[in-house]
N, C-alpha and C. Protein backbone atom coordinates (compact mmCIF):
# COMPACT_ATOMS: atom_id res chain seq x y z
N UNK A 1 -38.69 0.48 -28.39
CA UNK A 1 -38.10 0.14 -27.12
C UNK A 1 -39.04 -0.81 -26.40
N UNK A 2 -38.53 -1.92 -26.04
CA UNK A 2 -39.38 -2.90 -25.20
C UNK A 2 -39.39 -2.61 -23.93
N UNK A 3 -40.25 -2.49 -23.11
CA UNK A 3 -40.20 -1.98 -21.52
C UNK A 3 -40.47 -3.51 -20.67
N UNK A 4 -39.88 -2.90 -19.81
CA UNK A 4 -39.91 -3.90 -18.48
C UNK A 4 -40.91 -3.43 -17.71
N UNK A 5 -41.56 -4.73 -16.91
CA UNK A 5 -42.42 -4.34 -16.07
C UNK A 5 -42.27 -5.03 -14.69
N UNK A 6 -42.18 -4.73 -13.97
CA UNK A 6 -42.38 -5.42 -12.22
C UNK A 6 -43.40 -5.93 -11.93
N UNK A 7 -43.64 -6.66 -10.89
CA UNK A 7 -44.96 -7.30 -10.72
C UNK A 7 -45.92 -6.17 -10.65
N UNK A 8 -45.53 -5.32 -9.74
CA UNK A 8 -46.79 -4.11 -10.10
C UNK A 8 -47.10 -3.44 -11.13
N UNK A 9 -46.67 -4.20 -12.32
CA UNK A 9 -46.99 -3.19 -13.52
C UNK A 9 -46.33 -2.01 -13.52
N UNK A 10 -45.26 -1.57 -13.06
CA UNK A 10 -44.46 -0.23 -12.89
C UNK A 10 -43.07 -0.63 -13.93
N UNK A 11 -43.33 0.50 -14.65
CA UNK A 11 -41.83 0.81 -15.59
C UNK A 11 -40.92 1.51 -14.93
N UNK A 12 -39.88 1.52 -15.62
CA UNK A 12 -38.95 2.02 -15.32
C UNK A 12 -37.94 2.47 -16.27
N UNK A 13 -37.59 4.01 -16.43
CA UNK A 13 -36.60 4.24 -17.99
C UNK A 13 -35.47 5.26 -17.24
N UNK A 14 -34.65 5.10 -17.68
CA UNK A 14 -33.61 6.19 -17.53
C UNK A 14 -33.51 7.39 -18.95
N UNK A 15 -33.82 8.59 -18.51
CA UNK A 15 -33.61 9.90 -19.45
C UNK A 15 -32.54 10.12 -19.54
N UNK A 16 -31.45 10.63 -20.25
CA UNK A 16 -30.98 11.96 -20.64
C UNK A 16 -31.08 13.03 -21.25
N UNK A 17 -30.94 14.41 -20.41
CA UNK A 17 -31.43 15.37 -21.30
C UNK A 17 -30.10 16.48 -21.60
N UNK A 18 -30.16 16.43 -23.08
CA UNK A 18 -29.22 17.57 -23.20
C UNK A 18 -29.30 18.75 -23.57
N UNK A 19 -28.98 19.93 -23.42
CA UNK A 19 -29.13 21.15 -24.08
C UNK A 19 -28.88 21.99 -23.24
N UNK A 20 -29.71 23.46 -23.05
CA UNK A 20 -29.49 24.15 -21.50
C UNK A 20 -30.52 24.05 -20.56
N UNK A 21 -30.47 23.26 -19.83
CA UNK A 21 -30.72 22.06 -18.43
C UNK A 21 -30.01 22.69 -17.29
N UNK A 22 -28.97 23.09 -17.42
CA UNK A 22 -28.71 23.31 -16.12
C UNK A 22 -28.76 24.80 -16.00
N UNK A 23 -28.46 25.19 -14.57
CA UNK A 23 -28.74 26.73 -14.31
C UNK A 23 -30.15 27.27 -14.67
N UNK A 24 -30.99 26.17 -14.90
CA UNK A 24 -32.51 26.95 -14.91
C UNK A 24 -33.68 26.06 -14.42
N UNK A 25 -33.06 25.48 -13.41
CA UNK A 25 -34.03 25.05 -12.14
C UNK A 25 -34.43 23.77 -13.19
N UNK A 26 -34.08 23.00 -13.96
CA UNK A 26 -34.57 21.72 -14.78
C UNK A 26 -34.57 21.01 -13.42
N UNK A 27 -33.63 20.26 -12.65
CA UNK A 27 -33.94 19.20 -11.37
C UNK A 27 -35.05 19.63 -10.87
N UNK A 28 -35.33 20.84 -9.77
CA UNK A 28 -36.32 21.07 -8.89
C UNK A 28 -37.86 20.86 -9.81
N UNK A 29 -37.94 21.40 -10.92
CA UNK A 29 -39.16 21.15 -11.51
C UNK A 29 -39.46 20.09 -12.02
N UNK A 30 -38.21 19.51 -12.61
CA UNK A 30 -38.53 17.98 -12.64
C UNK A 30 -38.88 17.17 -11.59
N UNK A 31 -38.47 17.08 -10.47
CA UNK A 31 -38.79 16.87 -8.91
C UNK A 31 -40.82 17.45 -8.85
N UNK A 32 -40.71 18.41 -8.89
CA UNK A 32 -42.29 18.55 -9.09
C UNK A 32 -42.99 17.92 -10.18
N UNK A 33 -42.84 17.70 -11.16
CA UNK A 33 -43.67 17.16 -11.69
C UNK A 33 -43.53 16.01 -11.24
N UNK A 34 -42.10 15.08 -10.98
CA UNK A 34 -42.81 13.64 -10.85
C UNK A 34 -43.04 13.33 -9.32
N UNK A 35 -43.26 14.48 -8.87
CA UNK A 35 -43.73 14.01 -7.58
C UNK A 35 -45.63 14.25 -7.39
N UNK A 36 -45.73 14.94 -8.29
CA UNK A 36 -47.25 15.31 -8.83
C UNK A 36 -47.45 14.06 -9.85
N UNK A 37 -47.26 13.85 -10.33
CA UNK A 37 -47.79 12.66 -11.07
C UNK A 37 -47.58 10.99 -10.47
N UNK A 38 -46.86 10.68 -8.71
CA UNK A 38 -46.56 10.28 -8.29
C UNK A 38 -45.52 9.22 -8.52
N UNK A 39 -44.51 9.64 -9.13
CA UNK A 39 -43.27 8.58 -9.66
C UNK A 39 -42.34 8.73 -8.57
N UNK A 40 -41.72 7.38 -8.66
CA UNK A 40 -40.33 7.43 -7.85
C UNK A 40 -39.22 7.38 -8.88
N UNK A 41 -38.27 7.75 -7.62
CA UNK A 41 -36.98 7.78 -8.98
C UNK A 41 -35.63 8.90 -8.71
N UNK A 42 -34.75 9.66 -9.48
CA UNK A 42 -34.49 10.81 -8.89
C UNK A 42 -33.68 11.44 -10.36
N UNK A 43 -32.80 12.60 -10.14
CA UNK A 43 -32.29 13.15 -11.25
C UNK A 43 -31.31 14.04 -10.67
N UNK A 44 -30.54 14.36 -11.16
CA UNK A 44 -29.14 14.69 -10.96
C UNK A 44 -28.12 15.73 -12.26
N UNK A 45 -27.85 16.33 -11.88
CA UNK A 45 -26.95 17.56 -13.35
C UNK A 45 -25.70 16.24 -13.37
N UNK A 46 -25.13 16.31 -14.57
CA UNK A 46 -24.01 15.66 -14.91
C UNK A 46 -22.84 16.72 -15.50
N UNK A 47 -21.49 16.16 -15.05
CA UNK A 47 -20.38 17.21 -15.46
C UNK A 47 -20.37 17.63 -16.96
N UNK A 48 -21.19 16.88 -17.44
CA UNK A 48 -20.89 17.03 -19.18
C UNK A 48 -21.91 18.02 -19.63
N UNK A 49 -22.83 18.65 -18.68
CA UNK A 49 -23.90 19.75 -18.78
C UNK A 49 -25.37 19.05 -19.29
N UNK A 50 -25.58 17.58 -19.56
CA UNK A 50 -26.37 17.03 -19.12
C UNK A 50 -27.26 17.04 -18.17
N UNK A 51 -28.49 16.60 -17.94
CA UNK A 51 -29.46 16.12 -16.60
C UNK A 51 -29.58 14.14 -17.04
N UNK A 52 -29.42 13.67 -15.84
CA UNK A 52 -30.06 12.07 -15.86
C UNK A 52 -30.87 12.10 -14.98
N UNK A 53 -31.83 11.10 -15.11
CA UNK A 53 -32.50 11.30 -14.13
C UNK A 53 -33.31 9.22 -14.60
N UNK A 54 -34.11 9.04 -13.82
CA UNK A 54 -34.41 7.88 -13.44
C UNK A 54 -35.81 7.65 -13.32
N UNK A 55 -36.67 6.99 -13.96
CA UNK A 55 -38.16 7.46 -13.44
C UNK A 55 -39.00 6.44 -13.35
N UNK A 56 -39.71 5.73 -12.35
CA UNK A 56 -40.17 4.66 -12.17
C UNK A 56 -41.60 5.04 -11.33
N UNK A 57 -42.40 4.36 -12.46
CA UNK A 57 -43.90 4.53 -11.98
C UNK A 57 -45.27 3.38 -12.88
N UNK A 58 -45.99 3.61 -13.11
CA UNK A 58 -46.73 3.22 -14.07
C UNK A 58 -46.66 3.70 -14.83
N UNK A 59 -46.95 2.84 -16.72
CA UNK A 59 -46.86 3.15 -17.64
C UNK A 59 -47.10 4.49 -17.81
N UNK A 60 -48.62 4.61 -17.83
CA UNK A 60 -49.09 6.21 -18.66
C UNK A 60 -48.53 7.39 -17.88
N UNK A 61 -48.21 7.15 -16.56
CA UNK A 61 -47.32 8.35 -16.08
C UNK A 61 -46.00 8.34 -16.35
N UNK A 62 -45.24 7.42 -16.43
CA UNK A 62 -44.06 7.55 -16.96
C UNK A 62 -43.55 8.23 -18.41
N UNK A 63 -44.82 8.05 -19.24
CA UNK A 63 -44.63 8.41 -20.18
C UNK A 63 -45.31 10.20 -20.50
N UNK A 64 -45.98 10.38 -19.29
CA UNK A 64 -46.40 12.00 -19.17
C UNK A 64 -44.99 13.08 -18.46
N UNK A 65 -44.31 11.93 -17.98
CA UNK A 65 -43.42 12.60 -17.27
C UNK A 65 -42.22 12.83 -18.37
N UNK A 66 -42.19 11.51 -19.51
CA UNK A 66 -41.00 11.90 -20.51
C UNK A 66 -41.34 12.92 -21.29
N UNK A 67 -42.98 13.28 -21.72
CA UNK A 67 -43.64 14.38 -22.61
C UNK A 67 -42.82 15.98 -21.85
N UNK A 68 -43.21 15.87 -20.94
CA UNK A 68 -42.65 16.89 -19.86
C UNK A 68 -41.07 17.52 -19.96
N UNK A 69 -40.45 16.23 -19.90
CA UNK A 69 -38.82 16.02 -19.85
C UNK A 69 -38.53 17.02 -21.36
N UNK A 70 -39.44 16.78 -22.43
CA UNK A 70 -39.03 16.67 -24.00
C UNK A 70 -38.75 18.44 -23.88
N UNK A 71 -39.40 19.27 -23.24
CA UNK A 71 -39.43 20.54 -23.42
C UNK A 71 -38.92 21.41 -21.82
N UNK A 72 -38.65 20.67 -20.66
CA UNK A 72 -38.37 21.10 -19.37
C UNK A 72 -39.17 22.09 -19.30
N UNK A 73 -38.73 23.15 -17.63
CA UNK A 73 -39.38 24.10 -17.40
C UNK A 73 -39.12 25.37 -18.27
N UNK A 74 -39.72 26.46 -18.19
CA UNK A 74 -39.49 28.00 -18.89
C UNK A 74 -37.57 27.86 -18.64
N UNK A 75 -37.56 28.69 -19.93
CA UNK A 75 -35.93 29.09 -19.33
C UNK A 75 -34.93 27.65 -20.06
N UNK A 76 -35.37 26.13 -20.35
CA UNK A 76 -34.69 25.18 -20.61
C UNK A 76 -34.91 25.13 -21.91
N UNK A 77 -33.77 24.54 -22.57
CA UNK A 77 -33.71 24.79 -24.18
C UNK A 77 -33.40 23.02 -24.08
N UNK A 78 -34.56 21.89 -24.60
CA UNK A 78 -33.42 20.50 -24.71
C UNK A 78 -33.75 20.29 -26.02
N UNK A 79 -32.15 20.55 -26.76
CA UNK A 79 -31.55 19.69 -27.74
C UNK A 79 -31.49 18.07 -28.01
N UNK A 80 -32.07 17.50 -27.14
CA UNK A 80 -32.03 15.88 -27.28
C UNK A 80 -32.70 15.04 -26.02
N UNK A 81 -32.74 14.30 -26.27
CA UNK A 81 -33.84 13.62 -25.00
C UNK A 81 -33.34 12.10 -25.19
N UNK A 82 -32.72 11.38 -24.73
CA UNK A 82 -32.42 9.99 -24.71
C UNK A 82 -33.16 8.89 -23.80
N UNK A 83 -33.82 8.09 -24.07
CA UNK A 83 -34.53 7.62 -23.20
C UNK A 83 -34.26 5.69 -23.46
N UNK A 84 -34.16 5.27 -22.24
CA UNK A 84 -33.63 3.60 -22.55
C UNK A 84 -34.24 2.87 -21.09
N UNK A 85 -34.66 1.61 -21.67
CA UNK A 85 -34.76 0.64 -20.01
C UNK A 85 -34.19 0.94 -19.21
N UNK A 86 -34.72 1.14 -17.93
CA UNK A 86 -33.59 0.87 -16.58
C UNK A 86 -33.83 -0.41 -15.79
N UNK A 87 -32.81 -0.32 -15.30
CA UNK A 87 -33.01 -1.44 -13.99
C UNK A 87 -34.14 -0.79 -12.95
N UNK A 88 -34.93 -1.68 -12.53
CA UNK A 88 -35.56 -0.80 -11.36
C UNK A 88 -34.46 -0.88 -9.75
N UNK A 89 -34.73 0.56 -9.30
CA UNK A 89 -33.80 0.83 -7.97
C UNK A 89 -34.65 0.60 -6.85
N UNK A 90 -34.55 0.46 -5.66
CA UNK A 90 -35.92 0.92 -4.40
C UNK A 90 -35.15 2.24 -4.24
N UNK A 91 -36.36 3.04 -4.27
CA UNK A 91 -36.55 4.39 -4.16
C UNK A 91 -37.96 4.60 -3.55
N UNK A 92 -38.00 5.41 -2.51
CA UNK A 92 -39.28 5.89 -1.85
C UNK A 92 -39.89 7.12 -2.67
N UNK A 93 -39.67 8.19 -2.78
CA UNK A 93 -39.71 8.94 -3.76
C UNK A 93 -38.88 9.47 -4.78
N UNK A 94 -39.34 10.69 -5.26
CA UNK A 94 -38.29 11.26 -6.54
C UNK A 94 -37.20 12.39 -5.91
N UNK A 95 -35.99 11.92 -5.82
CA UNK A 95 -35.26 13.09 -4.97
C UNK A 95 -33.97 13.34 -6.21
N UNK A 96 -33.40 14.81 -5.62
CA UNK A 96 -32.75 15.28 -6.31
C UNK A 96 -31.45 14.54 -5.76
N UNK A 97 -30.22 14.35 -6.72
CA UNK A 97 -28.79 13.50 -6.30
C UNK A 97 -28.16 14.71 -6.57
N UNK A 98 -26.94 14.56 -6.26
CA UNK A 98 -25.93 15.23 -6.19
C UNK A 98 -24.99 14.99 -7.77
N UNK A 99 -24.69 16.24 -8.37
CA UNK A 99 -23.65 16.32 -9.86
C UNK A 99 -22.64 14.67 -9.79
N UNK A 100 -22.89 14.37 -10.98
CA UNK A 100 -21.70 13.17 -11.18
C UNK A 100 -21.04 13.67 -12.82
């Protein structure tokens, strides 16, 4: 995967995670970690029982935050992890969205 970079050297990838993600707090802890590792960005449950989520920061944290994503919190089982370029968004921090 070739990454994009902004003038500040900040990536940007869009996740999907599938498996059981939802009903076991996957957003809120995802929200903590990338707010601890200081990324912007946000993440959201999808109707298809999916999580997306959005993550824009510098390289080596972006990529601590996908290590993270690969196994979620206690309680999350992910079957698959999809990860691709994004567009970068302005986002102030990492907030949780609302189900699409």
């Amino acid at each position: 995967m070739r990454e994009q970079h902004d003038e500040s050297g900040r990536t940007a990838l869009r996740l999907t995670v599938y498996g059981r993600v939802q009903g076991v707090s996957y957003r809120a802890n995802a929200q903590t970690e990338a707010l601890h590792l200081g990324l912007q960005g946000w993440i959201r449950n999808r109707h298809d029982g999916a999580v997306e989520a959005l993550v824009i920061g510098p390289h080596s944290r972006v990529d601590a935050f996908v290590e993270w994503a690969r196994n979620g919190p206690p309680g999350a089982r992910v079957d698959r992890l999809e990860v691709s370029i994004a567009e970068f968004e302005k986002v102030d921090a990492f907030s949780v969205w609302p189900t699409v």
